[in-house]
C-alpha atoms as a PDB file:
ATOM      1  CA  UNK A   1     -14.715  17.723  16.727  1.00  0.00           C
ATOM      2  CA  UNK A   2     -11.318  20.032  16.603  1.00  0.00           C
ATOM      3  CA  UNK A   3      -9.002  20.025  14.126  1.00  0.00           C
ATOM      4  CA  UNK A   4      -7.920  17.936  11.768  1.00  0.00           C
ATOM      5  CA  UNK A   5      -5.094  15.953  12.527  1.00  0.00           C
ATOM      6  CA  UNK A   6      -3.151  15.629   9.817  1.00  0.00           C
ATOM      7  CA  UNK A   7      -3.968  14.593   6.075  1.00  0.00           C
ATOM      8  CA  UNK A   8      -3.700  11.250   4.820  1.00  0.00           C
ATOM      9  CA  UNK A   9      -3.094   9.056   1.647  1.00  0.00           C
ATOM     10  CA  UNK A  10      -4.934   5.955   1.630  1.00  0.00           C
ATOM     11  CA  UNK A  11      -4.295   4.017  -1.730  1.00  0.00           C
ATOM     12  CA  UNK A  12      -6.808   0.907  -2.929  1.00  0.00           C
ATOM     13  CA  UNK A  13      -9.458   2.756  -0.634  1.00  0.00           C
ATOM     14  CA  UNK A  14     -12.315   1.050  -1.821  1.00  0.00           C
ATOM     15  CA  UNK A  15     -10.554  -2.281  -1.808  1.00  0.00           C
ATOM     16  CA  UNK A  16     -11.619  -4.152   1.877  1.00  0.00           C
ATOM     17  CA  UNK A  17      -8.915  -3.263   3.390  1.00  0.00           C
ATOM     18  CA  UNK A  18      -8.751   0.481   2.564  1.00  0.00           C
ATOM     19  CA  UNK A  19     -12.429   1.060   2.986  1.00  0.00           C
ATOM     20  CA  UNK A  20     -12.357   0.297   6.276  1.00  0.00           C
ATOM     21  CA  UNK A  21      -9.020   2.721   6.802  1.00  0.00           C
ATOM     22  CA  UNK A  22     -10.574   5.375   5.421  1.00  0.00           C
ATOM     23  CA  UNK A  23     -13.282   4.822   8.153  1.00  0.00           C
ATOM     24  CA  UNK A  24     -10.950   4.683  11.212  1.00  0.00           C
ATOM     25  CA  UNK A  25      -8.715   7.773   9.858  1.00  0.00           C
ATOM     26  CA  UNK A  26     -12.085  10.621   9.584  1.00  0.00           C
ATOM     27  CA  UNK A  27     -13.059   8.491  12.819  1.00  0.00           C
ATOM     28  CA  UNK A  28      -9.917   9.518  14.337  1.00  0.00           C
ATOM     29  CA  UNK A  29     -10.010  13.352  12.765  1.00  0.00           C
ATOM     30  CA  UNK A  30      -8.147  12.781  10.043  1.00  0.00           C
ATOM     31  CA  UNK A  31      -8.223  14.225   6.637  1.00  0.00           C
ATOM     32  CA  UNK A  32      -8.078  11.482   4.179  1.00  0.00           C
ATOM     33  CA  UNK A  33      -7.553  11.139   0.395  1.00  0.00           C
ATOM     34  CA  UNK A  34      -8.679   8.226  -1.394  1.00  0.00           C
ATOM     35  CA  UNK A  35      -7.023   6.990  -4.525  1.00  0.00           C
ATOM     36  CA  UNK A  36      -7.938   3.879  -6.408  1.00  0.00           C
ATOM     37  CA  UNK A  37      -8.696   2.854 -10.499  1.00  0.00           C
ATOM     38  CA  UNK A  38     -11.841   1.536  -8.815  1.00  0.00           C
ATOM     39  CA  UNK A  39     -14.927   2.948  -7.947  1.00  0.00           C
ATOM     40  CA  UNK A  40     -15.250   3.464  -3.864  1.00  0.00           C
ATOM     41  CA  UNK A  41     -18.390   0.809  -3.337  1.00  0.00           C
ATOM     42  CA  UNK A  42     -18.811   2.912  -0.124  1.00  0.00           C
ATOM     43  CA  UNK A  43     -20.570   6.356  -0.078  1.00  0.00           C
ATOM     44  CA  UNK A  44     -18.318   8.400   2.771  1.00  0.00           C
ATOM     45  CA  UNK A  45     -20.036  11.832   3.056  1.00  0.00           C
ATOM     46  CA  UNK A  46     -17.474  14.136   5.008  1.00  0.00           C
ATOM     47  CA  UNK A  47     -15.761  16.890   3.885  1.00  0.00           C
ATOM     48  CA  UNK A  48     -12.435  15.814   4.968  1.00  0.00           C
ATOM     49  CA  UNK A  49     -12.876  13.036   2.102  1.00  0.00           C
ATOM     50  CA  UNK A  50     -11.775  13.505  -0.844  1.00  0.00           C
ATOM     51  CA  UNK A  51     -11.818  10.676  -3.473  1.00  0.00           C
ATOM     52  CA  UNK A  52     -10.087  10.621  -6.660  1.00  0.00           C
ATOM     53  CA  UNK A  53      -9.670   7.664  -9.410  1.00  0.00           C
ATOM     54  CA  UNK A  54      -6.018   6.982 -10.668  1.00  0.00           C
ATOM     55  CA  UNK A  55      -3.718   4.957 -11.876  1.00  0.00           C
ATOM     56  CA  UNK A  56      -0.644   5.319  -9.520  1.00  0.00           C
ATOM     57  CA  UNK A  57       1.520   3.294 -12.418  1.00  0.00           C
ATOM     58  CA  UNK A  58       1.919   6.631 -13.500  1.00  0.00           C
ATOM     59  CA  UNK A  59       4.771   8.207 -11.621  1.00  0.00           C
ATOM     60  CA  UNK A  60       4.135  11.710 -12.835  1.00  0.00           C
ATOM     61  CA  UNK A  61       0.693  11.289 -11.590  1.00  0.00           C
ATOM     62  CA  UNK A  62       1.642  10.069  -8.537  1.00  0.00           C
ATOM     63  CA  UNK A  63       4.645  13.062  -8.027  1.00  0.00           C
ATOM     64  CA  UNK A  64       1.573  15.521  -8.551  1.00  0.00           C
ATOM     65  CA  UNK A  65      -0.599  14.345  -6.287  1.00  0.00           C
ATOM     66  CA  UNK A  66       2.005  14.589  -3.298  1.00  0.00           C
ATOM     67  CA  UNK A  67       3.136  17.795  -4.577  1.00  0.00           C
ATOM     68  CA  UNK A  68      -0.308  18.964  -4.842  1.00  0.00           C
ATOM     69  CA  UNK A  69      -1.829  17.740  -1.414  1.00  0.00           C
ATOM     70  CA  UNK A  70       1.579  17.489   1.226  1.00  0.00           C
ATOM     71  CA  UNK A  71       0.493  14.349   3.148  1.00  0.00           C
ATOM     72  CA  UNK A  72       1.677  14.043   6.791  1.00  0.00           C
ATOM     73  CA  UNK A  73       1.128  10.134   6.082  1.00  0.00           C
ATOM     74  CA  UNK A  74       0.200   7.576   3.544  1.00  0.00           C
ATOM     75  CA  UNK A  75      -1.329   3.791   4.209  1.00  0.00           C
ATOM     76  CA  UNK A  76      -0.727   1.459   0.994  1.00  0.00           C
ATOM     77  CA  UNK A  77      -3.335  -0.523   0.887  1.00  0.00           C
ATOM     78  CA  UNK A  78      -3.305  -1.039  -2.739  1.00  0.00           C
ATOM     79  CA  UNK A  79      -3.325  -4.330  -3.558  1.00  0.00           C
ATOM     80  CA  UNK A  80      -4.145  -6.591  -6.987  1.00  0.00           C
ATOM     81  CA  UNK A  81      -6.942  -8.682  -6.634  1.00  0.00           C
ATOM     82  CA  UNK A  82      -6.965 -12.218  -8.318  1.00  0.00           C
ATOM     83  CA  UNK A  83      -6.677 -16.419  -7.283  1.00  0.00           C
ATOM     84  CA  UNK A  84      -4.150 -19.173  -7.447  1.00  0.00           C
ATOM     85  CA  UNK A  85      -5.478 -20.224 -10.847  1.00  0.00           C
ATOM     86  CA  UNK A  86      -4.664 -16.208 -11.980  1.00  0.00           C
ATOM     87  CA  UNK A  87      -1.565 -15.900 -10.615  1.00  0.00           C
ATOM     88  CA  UNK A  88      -0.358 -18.976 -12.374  1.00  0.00           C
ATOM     89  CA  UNK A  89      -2.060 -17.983 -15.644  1.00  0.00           C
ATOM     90  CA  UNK A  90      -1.032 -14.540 -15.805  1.00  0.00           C
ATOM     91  CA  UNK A  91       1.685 -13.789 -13.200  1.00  0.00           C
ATOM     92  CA  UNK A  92       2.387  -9.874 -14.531  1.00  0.00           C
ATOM     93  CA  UNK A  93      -1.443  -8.981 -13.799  1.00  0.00           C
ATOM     94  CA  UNK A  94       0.200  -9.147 -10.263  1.00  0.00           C
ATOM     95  CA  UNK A  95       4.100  -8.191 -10.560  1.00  0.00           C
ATOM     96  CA  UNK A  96       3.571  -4.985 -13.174  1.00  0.00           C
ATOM     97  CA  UNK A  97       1.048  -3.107 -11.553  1.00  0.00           C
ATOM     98  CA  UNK A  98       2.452  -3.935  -7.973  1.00  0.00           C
ATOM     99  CA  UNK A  99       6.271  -2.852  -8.831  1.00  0.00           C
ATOM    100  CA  UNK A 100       5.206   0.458 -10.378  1.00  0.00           C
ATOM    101  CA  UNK A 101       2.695   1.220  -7.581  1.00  0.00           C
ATOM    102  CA  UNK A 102       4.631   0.796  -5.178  1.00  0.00           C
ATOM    103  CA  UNK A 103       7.802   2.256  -6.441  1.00  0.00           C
ATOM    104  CA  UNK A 104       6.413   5.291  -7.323  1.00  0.00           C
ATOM    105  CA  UNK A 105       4.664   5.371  -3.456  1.00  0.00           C
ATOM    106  CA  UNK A 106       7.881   4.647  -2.046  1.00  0.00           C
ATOM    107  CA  UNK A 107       9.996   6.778  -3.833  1.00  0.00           C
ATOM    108  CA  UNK A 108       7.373   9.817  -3.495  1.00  0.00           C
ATOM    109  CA  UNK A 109       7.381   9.195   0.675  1.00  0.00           C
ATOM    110  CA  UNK A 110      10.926   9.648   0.958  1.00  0.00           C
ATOM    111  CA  UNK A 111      10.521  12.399  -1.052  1.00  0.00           C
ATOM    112  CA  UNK A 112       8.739  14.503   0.799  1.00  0.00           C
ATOM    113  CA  UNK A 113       9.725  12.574   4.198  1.00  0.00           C
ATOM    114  CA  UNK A 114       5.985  11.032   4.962  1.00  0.00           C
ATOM    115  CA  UNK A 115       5.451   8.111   7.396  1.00  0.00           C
ATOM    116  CA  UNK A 116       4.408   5.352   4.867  1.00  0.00           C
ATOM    117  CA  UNK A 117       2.431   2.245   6.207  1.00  0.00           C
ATOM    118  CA  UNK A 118       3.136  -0.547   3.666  1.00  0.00           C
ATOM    119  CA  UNK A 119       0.519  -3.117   3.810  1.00  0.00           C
ATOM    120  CA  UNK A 120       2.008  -6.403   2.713  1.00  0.00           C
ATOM    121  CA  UNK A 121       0.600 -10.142   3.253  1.00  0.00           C
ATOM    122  CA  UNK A 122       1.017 -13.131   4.957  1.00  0.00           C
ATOM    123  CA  UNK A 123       1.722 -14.873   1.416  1.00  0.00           C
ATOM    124  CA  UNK A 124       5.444 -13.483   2.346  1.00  0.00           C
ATOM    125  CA  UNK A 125       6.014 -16.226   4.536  1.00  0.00           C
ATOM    126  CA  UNK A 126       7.254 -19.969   3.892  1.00  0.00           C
ATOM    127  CA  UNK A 127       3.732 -21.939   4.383  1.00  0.00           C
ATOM    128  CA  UNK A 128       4.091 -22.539   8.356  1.00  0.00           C
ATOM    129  CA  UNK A 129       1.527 -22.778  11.474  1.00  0.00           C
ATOM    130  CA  UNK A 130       2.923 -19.984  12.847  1.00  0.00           C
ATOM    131  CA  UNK A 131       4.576 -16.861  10.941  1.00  0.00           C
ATOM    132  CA  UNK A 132       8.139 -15.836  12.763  1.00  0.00           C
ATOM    133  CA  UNK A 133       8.572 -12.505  11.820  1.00  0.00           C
ATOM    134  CA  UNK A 134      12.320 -12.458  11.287  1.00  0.00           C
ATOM    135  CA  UNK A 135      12.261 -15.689   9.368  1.00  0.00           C
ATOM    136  CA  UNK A 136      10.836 -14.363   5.998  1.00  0.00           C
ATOM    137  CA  UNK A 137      13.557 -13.403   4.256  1.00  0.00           C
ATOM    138  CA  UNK A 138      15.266 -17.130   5.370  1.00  0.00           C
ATOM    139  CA  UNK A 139      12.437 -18.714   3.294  1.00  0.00           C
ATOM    140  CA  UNK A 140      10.671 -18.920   0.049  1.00  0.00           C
ATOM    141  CA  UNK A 141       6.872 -18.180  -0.076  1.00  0.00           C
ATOM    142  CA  UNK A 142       4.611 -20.996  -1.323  1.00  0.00           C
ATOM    143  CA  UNK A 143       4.642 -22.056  -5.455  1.00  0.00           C
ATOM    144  CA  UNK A 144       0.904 -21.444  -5.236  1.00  0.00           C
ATOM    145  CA  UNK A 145       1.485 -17.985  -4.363  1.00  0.00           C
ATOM    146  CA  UNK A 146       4.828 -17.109  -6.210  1.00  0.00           C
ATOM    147  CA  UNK A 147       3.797 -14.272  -7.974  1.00  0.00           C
ATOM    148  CA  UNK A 148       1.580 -12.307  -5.468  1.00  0.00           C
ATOM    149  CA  UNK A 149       4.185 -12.982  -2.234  1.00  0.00           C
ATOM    150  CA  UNK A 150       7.208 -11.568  -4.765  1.00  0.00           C
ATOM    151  CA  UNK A 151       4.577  -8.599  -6.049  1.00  0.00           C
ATOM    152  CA  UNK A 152       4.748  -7.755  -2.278  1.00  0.00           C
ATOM    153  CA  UNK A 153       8.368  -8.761  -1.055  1.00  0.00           C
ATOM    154  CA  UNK A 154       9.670  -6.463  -3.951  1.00  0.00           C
ATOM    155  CA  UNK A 155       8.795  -3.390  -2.023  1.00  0.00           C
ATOM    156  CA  UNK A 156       9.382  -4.587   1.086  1.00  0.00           C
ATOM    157  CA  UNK A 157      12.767  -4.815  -0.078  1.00  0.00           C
ATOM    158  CA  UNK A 158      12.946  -1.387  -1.923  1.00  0.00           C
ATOM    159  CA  UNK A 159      11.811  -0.121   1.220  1.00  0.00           C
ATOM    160  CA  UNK A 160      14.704  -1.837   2.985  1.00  0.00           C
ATOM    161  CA  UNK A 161      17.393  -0.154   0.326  1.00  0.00           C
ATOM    162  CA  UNK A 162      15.722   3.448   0.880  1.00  0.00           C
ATOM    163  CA  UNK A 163      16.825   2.586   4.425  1.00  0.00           C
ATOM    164  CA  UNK A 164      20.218   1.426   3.823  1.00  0.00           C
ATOM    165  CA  UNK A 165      20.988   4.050   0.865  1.00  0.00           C
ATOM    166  CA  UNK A 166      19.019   7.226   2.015  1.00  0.00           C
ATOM    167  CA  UNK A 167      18.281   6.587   5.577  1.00  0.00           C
ATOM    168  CA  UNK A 168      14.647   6.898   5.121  1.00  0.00           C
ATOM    169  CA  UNK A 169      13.050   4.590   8.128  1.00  0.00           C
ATOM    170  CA  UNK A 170       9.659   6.510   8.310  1.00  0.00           C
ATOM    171  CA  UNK A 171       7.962   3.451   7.641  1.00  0.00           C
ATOM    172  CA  UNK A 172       6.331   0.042   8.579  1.00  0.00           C
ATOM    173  CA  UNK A 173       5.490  -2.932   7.069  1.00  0.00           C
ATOM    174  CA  UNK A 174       2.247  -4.738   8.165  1.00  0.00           C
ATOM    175  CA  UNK A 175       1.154  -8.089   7.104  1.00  0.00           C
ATOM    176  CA  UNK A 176      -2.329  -8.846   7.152  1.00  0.00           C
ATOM    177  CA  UNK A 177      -3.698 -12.486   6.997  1.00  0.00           C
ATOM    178  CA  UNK A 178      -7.523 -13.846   7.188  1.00  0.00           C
END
Protein backbone atom coordinates (compact mmCIF):
# COMPACT_ATOMS: atom_id res chain seq x y z
CA UNK A 1 0.00 0.00 0.00
CA UNK A 2 3.10 2.59 0.77
CA UNK A 3 2.96 5.32 2.76
CA UNK A 4 0.64 7.44 3.88
CA UNK A 5 0.17 10.44 2.08
CA UNK A 6 -0.46 12.97 4.18
CA UNK A 7 -3.03 13.34 7.18
CA UNK A 8 -6.29 14.78 6.86
CA UNK A 9 -9.17 16.66 8.71
CA UNK A 10 -12.48 15.78 7.58
CA UNK A 11 -15.19 17.67 9.71
CA UNK A 12 -19.17 16.43 9.71
CA UNK A 13 -17.62 12.92 8.69
CA UNK A 14 -20.51 10.98 9.31
CA UNK A 15 -22.78 13.52 7.70
CA UNK A 16 -23.38 12.18 3.70
CA UNK A 17 -21.13 14.12 2.45
CA UNK A 18 -18.15 13.46 4.78
CA UNK A 19 -18.74 9.77 5.00
CA UNK A 20 -18.15 9.29 1.71
CA UNK A 21 -14.72 11.64 1.95
CA UNK A 22 -13.48 9.79 4.48
CA UNK A 23 -13.85 6.77 2.05
CA UNK A 24 -12.04 8.29 -0.98
CA UNK A 25 -9.12 9.86 1.33
CA UNK A 26 -7.91 6.01 3.13
CA UNK A 27 -8.87 4.93 -0.60
CA UNK A 28 -6.35 7.24 -1.83
CA UNK A 29 -3.66 6.49 1.23
CA UNK A 30 -4.53 9.01 3.25
CA UNK A 31 -4.58 9.33 6.94
CA UNK A 32 -7.82 10.76 7.96
CA UNK A 33 -9.35 12.22 11.16
CA UNK A 34 -12.92 12.36 11.64
CA UNK A 35 -14.59 14.96 13.76
CA UNK A 36 -18.29 15.37 14.21
CA UNK A 37 -20.96 15.87 17.53
CA UNK A 38 -22.54 12.90 15.76
CA UNK A 39 -22.04 9.43 15.88
CA UNK A 40 -20.18 8.06 12.46
CA UNK A 41 -23.34 5.71 11.16
CA UNK A 42 -20.47 4.01 9.22
CA UNK A 43 -18.08 1.43 10.82
CA UNK A 44 -14.48 2.34 8.91
CA UNK A 45 -12.00 -0.26 10.29
CA UNK A 46 -8.41 1.07 9.27
CA UNK A 47 -5.87 2.19 11.29
CA UNK A 48 -5.27 5.34 9.53
CA UNK A 49 -8.88 6.34 10.96
CA UNK A 50 -9.21 7.92 13.70
CA UNK A 51 -12.65 9.24 14.86
CA UNK A 52 -13.30 11.61 17.53
CA UNK A 53 -16.73 13.42 18.70
CA UNK A 54 -16.55 17.31 19.18
CA UNK A 55 -17.97 20.28 19.18
CA UNK A 56 -15.73 22.52 16.91
CA UNK A 57 -17.83 25.75 18.44
CA UNK A 58 -15.22 25.48 20.80
CA UNK A 59 -12.19 27.29 19.51
CA UNK A 60 -9.83 26.03 22.16
CA UNK A 61 -10.90 22.64 21.19
CA UNK A 62 -10.49 23.16 17.84
CA UNK A 63 -6.70 25.04 18.36
CA UNK A 64 -5.81 21.63 20.19
CA UNK A 65 -6.72 19.39 17.86
CA UNK A 66 -4.51 21.08 15.02
CA UNK A 67 -1.83 21.57 17.43
CA UNK A 68 -2.09 18.09 18.51
CA UNK A 69 -2.39 16.21 15.05
CA UNK A 70 -0.46 18.86 12.24
CA UNK A 71 -2.82 18.25 9.27
CA UNK A 72 -1.32 18.60 5.75
CA UNK A 73 -5.15 19.30 4.77
CA UNK A 74 -8.62 19.70 6.05
CA UNK A 75 -12.16 19.14 3.99
CA UNK A 76 -15.17 21.07 5.82
CA UNK A 77 -17.80 19.18 5.33
CA UNK A 78 -19.59 20.18 8.36
CA UNK A 79 -22.75 21.24 7.69
CA UNK A 80 -26.26 21.86 9.89
CA UNK A 81 -28.88 19.73 8.95
CA UNK A 82 -32.57 21.04 8.96
CA UNK A 83 -35.71 22.20 6.20
CA UNK A 84 -37.29 25.34 4.93
CA UNK A 85 -39.92 25.16 7.66
CA UNK A 86 -36.60 25.11 10.32
CA UNK A 87 -34.77 27.61 8.92
CA UNK A 88 -37.68 29.97 9.07
CA UNK A 89 -38.62 28.86 12.60
CA UNK A 90 -35.36 28.93 14.11
CA UNK A 91 -32.81 30.68 11.83
CA UNK A 92 -29.69 30.59 14.63
CA UNK A 93 -29.95 26.60 14.72
CA UNK A 94 -28.21 27.37 11.32
CA UNK A 95 -26.17 30.83 11.61
CA UNK A 96 -24.56 30.07 15.38
CA UNK A 97 -23.19 26.83 14.97
CA UNK A 98 -22.09 27.55 11.26
CA UNK A 99 -20.18 31.03 12.13
CA UNK A 100 -18.27 29.49 15.03
CA UNK A 101 -17.41 26.30 13.09
CA UNK A 102 -16.23 27.67 10.56
CA UNK A 103 -14.36 30.54 12.01
CA UNK A 104 -12.54 28.62 14.24
CA UNK A 105 -11.62 26.08 10.97
CA UNK A 106 -10.63 28.96 9.07
CA UNK A 107 -8.74 30.78 11.39
CA UNK A 108 -6.88 27.43 12.64
CA UNK A 109 -5.86 26.65 8.62
CA UNK A 110 -4.15 29.78 8.21
CA UNK A 111 -2.67 29.12 11.24
CA UNK A 112 -0.77 26.46 10.65
CA UNK A 113 -0.83 27.12 6.67
CA UNK A 114 -3.14 23.86 5.69
CA UNK A 115 -4.94 23.59 2.31
CA UNK A 116 -8.62 23.93 3.50
CA UNK A 117 -11.47 22.61 1.16
CA UNK A 118 -14.59 24.61 2.19
CA UNK A 119 -17.64 22.81 1.21
CA UNK A 120 -20.38 25.34 0.65
CA UNK A 121 -23.89 24.90 -1.30
CA UNK A 122 -25.69 25.71 -4.15
CA UNK A 123 -28.28 27.65 -1.78
CA UNK A 124 -25.47 30.54 -2.38
CA UNK A 125 -26.82 31.31 -5.58
CA UNK A 126 -29.87 33.62 -6.72
CA UNK A 127 -32.59 30.74 -7.66
CA UNK A 128 -31.50 30.33 -11.52
CA UNK A 129 -31.41 27.28 -14.18
CA UNK A 130 -28.01 27.52 -14.35
CA UNK A 131 -25.47 28.67 -11.47
CA UNK A 132 -22.69 31.30 -13.01
CA UNK A 133 -20.02 31.03 -10.79
CA UNK A 134 -18.91 34.65 -10.65
CA UNK A 135 -22.43 35.90 -10.30
CA UNK A 136 -23.03 34.98 -6.57
CA UNK A 137 -21.93 37.67 -4.86
CA UNK A 138 -24.15 40.02 -7.62
CA UNK A 139 -27.25 38.27 -6.15
CA UNK A 140 -29.24 37.42 -3.15
CA UNK A 141 -29.94 33.70 -2.35
CA UNK A 142 -33.60 32.62 -2.22
CA UNK A 143 -36.05 33.89 1.04
CA UNK A 144 -36.71 30.17 1.47
CA UNK A 145 -33.20 29.59 2.11
CA UNK A 146 -32.00 32.90 3.82
CA UNK A 147 -30.56 31.58 6.72
CA UNK A 148 -28.68 28.40 5.52
CA UNK A 149 -27.17 30.28 2.07
CA UNK A 150 -25.87 33.31 4.65
CA UNK A 151 -24.68 30.35 7.33
CA UNK A 152 -22.48 29.41 4.29
CA UNK A 153 -21.67 32.79 2.41
CA UNK A 154 -20.32 34.05 5.86
CA UNK A 155 -17.25 31.97 5.53
CA UNK A 156 -16.92 32.13 2.17
CA UNK A 157 -16.40 35.62 2.78
CA UNK A 158 -14.07 35.29 5.89
CA UNK A 159 -12.19 33.17 3.72
CA UNK A 160 -12.03 35.93 1.11
CA UNK A 161 -10.66 38.60 3.96
CA UNK A 162 -7.91 35.95 5.17
CA UNK A 163 -6.95 36.40 1.50
CA UNK A 164 -7.03 40.02 1.22
CA UNK A 165 -5.61 40.71 4.92
CA UNK A 166 -3.10 37.75 5.44
CA UNK A 167 -2.57 36.42 2.04
CA UNK A 168 -3.71 33.04 2.93
CA UNK A 169 -5.12 31.48 -0.60
CA UNK A 170 -4.55 27.75 0.39
CA UNK A 171 -8.01 27.13 -0.15
CA UNK A 172 -11.16 26.31 -2.29
CA UNK A 173 -14.58 26.67 -2.12
CA UNK A 174 -16.83 23.87 -3.56
CA UNK A 175 -20.49 23.99 -3.94
CA UNK A 176 -22.31 20.92 -3.96
CA UNK A 177 -25.97 20.65 -5.24
CA UNK A 178 -28.37 17.40 -5.62
Amino acid sequence: MGSVLGKVLVTGCSGLVGTHVVQKLLAKNYAVVGIDIAPMKVNIDDNRFHYASNDLRESSEVDIMFETYNFDGVINCFGIKGSPIRAKESPLDFLEPSIKVNTNIIENSHKHNCWLVFMSSVGVYEPAEEFVEDTVWKTLPSPNDWFPSWSKRIPELYLEAHKVQHGYDRWTIVRPAN
